[in-house]
N, C-alpha and C. Protein backbone atom coordinates (compact mmCIF):
# COMPACT_ATOMS: atom_id res chain seq x y z
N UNK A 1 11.68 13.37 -14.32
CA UNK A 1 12.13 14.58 -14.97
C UNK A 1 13.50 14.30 -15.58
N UNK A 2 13.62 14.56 -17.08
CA UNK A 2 14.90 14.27 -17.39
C UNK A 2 15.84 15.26 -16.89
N UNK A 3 17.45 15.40 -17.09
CA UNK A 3 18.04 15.91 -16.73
C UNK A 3 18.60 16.47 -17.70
N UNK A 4 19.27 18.01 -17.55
CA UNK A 4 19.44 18.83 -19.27
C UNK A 4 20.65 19.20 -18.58
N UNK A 5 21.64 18.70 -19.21
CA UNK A 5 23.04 19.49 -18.63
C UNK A 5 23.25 21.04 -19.02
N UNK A 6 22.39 21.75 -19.68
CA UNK A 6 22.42 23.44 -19.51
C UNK A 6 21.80 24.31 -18.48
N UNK A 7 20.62 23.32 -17.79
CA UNK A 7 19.65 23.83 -16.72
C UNK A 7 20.67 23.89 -15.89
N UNK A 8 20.12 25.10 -14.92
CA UNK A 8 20.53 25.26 -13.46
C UNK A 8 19.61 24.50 -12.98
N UNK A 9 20.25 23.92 -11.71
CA UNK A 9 19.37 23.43 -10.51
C UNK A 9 19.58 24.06 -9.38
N UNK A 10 18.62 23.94 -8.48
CA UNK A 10 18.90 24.63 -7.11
C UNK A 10 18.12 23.61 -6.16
N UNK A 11 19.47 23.12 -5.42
CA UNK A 11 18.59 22.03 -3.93
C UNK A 11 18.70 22.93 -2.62
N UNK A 12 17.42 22.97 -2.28
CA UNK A 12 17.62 23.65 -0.55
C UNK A 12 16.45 22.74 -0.11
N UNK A 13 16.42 23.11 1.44
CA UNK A 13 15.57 21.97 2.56
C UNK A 13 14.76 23.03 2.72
N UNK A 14 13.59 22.65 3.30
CA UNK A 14 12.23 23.39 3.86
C UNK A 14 12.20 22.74 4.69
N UNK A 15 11.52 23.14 6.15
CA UNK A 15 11.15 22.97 7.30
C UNK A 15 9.99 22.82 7.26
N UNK A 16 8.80 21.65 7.21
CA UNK A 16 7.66 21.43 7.07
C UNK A 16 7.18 21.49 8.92
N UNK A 17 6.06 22.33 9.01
CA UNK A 17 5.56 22.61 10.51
C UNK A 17 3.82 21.79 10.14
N UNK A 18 3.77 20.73 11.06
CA UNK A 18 2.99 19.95 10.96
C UNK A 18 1.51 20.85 11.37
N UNK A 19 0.48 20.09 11.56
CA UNK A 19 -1.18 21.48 11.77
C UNK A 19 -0.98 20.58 13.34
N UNK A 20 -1.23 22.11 13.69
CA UNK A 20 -1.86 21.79 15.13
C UNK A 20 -0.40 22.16 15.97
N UNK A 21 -0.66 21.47 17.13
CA UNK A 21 0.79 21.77 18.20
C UNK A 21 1.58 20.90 18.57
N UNK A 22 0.81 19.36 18.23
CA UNK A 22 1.51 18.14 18.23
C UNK A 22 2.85 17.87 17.83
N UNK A 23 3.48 18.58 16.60
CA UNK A 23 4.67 18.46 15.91
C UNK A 23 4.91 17.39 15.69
N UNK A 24 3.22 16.49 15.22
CA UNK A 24 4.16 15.09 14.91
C UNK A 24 4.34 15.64 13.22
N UNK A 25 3.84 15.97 12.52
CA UNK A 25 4.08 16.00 11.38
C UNK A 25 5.01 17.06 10.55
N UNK A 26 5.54 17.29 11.79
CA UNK A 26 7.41 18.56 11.13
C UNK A 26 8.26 17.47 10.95
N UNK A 27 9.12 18.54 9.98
CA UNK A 27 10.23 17.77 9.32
C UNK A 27 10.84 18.42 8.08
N UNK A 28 11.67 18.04 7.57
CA UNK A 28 12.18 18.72 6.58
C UNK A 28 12.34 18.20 5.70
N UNK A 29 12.25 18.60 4.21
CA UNK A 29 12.03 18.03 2.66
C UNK A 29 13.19 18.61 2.14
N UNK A 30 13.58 18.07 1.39
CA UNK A 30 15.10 18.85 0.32
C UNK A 30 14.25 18.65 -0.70
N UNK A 31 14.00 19.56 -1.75
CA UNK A 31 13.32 20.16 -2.69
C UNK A 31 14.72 20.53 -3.78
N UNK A 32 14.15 20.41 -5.22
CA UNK A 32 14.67 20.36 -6.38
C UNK A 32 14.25 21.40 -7.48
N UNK A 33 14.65 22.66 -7.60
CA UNK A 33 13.78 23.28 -8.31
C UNK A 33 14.42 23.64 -10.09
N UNK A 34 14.76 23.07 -11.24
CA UNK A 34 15.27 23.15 -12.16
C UNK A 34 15.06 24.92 -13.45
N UNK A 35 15.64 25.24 -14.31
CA UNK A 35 15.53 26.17 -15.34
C UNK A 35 15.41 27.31 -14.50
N UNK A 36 15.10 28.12 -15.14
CA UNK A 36 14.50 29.18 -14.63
C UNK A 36 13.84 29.87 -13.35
N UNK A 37 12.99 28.61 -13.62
CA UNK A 37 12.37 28.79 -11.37
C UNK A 37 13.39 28.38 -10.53
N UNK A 38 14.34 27.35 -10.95
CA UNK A 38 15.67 27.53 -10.09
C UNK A 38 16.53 28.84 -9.81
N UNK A 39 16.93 29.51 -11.08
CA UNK A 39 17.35 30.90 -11.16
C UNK A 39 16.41 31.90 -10.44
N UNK A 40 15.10 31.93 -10.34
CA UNK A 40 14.53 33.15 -9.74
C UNK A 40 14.36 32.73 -8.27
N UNK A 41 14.33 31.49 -8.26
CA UNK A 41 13.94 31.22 -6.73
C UNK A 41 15.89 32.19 -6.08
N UNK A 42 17.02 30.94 -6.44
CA UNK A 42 18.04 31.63 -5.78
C UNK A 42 18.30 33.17 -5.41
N UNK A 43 17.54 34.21 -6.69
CA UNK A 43 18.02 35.59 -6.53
C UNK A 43 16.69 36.49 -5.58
N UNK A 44 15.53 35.42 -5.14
CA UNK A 44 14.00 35.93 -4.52
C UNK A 44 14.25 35.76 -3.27
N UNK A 45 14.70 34.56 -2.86
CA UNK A 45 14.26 34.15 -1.32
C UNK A 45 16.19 33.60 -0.50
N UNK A 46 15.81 33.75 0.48
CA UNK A 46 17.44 33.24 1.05
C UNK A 46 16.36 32.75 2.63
N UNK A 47 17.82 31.85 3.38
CA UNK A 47 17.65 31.22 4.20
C UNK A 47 16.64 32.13 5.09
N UNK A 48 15.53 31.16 5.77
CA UNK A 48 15.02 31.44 6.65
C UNK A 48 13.54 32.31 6.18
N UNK A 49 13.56 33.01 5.21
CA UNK A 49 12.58 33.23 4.55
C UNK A 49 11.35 32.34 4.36
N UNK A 50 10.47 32.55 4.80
CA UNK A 50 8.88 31.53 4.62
C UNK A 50 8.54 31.60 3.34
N UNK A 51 8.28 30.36 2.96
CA UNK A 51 8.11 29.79 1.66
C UNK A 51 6.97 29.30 1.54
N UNK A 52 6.27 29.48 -0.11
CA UNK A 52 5.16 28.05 -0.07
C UNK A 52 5.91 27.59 -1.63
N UNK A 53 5.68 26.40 -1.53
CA UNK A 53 6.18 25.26 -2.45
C UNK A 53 5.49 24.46 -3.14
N UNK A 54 4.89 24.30 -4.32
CA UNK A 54 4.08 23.20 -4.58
C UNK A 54 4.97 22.05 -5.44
N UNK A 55 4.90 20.91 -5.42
CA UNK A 55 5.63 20.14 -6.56
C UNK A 55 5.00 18.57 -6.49
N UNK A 56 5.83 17.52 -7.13
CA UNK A 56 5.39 16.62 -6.69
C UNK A 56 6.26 15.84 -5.91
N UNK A 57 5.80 14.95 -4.94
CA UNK A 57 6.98 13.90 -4.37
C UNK A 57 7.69 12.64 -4.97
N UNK A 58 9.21 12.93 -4.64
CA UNK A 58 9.24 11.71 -5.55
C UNK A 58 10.12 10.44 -4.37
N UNK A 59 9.85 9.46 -4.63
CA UNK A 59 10.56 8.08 -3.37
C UNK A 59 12.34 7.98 -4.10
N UNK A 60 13.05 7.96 -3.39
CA UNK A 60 14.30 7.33 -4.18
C UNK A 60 15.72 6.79 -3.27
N UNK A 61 15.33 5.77 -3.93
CA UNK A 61 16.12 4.61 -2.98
C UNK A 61 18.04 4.56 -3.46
N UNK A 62 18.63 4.34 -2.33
CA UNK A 62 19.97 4.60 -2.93
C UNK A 62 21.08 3.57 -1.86
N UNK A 63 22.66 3.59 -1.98
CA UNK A 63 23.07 2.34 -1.06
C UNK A 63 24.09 3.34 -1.31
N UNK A 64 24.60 3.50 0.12
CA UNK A 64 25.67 4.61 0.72
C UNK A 64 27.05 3.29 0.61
N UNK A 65 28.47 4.40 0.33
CA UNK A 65 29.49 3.76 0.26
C UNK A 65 29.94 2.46 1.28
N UNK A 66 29.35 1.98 2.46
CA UNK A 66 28.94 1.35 3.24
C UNK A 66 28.11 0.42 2.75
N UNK A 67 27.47 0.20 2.05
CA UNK A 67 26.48 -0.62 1.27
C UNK A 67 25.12 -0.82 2.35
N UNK A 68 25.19 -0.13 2.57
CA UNK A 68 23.73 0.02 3.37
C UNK A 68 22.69 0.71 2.89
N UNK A 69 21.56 0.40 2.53
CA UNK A 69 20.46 0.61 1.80
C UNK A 69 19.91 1.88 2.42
N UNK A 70 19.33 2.82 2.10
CA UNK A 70 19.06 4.25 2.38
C UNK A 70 17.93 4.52 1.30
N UNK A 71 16.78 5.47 1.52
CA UNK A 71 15.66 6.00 0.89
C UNK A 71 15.43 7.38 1.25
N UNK A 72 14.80 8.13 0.48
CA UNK A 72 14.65 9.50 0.69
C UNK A 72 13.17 9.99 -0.10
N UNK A 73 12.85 10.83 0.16
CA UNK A 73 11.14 11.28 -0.83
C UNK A 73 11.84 13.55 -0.38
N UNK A 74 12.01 13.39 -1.44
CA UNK A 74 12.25 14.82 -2.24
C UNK A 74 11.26 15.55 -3.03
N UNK A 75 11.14 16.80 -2.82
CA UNK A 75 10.05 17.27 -3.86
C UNK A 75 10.60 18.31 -4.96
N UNK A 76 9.71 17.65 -5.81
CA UNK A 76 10.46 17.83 -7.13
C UNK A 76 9.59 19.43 -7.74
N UNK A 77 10.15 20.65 -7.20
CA UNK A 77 9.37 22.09 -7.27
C UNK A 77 9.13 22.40 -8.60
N UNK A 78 7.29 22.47 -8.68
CA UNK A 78 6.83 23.07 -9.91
C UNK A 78 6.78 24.44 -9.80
N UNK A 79 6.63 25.15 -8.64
CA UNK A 79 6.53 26.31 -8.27
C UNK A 79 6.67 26.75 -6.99
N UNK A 80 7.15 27.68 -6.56
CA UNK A 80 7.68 28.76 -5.32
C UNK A 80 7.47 30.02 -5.58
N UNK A 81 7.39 30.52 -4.08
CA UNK A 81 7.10 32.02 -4.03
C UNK A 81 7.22 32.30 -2.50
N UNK A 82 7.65 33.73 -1.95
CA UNK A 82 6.88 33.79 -0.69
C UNK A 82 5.86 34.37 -0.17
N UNK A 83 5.77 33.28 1.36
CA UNK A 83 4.46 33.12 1.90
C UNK A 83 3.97 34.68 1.62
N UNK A 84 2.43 34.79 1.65
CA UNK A 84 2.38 36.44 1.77
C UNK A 84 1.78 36.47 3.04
N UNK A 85 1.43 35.19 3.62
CA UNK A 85 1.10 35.30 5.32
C UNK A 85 2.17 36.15 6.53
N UNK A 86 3.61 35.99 5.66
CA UNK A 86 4.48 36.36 6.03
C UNK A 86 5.57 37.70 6.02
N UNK A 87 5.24 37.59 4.09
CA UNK A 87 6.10 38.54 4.18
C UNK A 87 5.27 39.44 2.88
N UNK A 88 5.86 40.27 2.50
CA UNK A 88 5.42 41.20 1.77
C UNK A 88 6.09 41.35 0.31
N UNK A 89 5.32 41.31 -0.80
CA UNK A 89 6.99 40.55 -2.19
C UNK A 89 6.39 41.80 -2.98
N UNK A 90 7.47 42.62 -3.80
CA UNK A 90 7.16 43.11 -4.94
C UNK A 90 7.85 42.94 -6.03
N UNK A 91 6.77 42.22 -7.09
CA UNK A 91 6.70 41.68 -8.21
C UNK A 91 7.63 42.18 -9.17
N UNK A 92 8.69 41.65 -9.99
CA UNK A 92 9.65 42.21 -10.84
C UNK A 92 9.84 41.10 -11.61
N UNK A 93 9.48 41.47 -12.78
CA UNK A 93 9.16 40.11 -14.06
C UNK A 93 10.41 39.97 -14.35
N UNK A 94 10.61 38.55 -14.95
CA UNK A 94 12.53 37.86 -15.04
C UNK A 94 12.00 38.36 -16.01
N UNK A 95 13.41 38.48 -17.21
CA UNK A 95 13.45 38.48 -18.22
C UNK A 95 12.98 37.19 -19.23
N UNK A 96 12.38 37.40 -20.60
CA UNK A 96 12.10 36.15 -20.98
C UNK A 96 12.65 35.73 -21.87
N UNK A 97 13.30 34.55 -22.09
CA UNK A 97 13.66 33.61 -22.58
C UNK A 97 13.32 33.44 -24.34
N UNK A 98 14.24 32.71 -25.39
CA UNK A 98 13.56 32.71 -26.23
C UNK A 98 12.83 31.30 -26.45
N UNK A 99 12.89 30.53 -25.44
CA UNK A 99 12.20 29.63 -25.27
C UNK A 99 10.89 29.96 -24.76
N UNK A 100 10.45 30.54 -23.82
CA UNK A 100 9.29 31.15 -23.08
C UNK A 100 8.96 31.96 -24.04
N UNK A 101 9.71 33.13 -25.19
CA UNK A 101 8.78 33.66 -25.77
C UNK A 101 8.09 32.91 -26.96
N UNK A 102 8.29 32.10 -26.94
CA UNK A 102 7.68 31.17 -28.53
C UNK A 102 7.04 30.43 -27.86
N UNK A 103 6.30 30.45 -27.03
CA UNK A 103 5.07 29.28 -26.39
C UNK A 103 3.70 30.42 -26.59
N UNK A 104 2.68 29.63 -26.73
CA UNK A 104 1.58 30.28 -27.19
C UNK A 104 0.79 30.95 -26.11
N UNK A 105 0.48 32.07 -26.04
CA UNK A 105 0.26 32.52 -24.49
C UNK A 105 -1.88 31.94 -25.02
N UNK A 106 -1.95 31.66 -23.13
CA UNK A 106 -3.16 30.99 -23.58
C UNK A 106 -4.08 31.90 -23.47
N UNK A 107 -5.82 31.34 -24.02
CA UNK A 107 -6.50 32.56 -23.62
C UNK A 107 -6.87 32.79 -22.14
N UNK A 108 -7.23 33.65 -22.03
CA UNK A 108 -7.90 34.26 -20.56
C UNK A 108 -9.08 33.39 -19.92
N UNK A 109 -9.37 33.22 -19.01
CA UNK A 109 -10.29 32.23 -18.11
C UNK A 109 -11.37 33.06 -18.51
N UNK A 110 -12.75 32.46 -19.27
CA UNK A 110 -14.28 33.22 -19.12
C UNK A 110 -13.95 33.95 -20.18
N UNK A 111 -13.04 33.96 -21.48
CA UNK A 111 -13.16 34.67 -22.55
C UNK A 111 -13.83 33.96 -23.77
């Protein structure tokens, strides 16, 4: 993903709760969410709030002032919202953009 020095970004961690009771597979992801879905996520959800997240993962290797080699896998958020297992959301459309309004709205599924 390139980087646009006018975008907002927004980094926060998620608490991933593994299936089952084992807890081998908890842990936590620092997530990247850029434009706009950065802006609505910050003013929708705050700490502790249950989340679902979709994006993709990305690997990225780096060498701390120490010169010691370090790696990380971040997800890079195409979309957020909250859980509705959890909580209860009512819908309030952002304002749109004149970028968003000049994209071609598509047709309807089965039209």
């Amino acid at each position: 993903m390139r980087r646009h020095p006018a975008r907002s970004r927004e980094r926060f961690r998620i608490a991933v709760d593994g299936a089952g009771n084992s807890g081998e597979d908890s842990g936590f992801f620092t997530c990247t969410a850029w434009g706009k879905l950065a802006e609505n996520l910050a003013e929708s959800v705050g700490k502790g709030d249950r989340v679902v997240v979709s994006g993709r993962l990305r690997h990225r290797s780096y060498e701390t002032e120490g010169g010691k080699k370090s790696s990380t896998i971040e997800l890079v958020v195409d979309d957020a919202g909250p859980s509705l297992q959890w909580n209860r959301a009512q819908l309030t459309r952002a304002p749109r953009s004149t970028e968003a309004a000049a994209a071609p709205v598509p047709e309807p599924v089965g039209a």
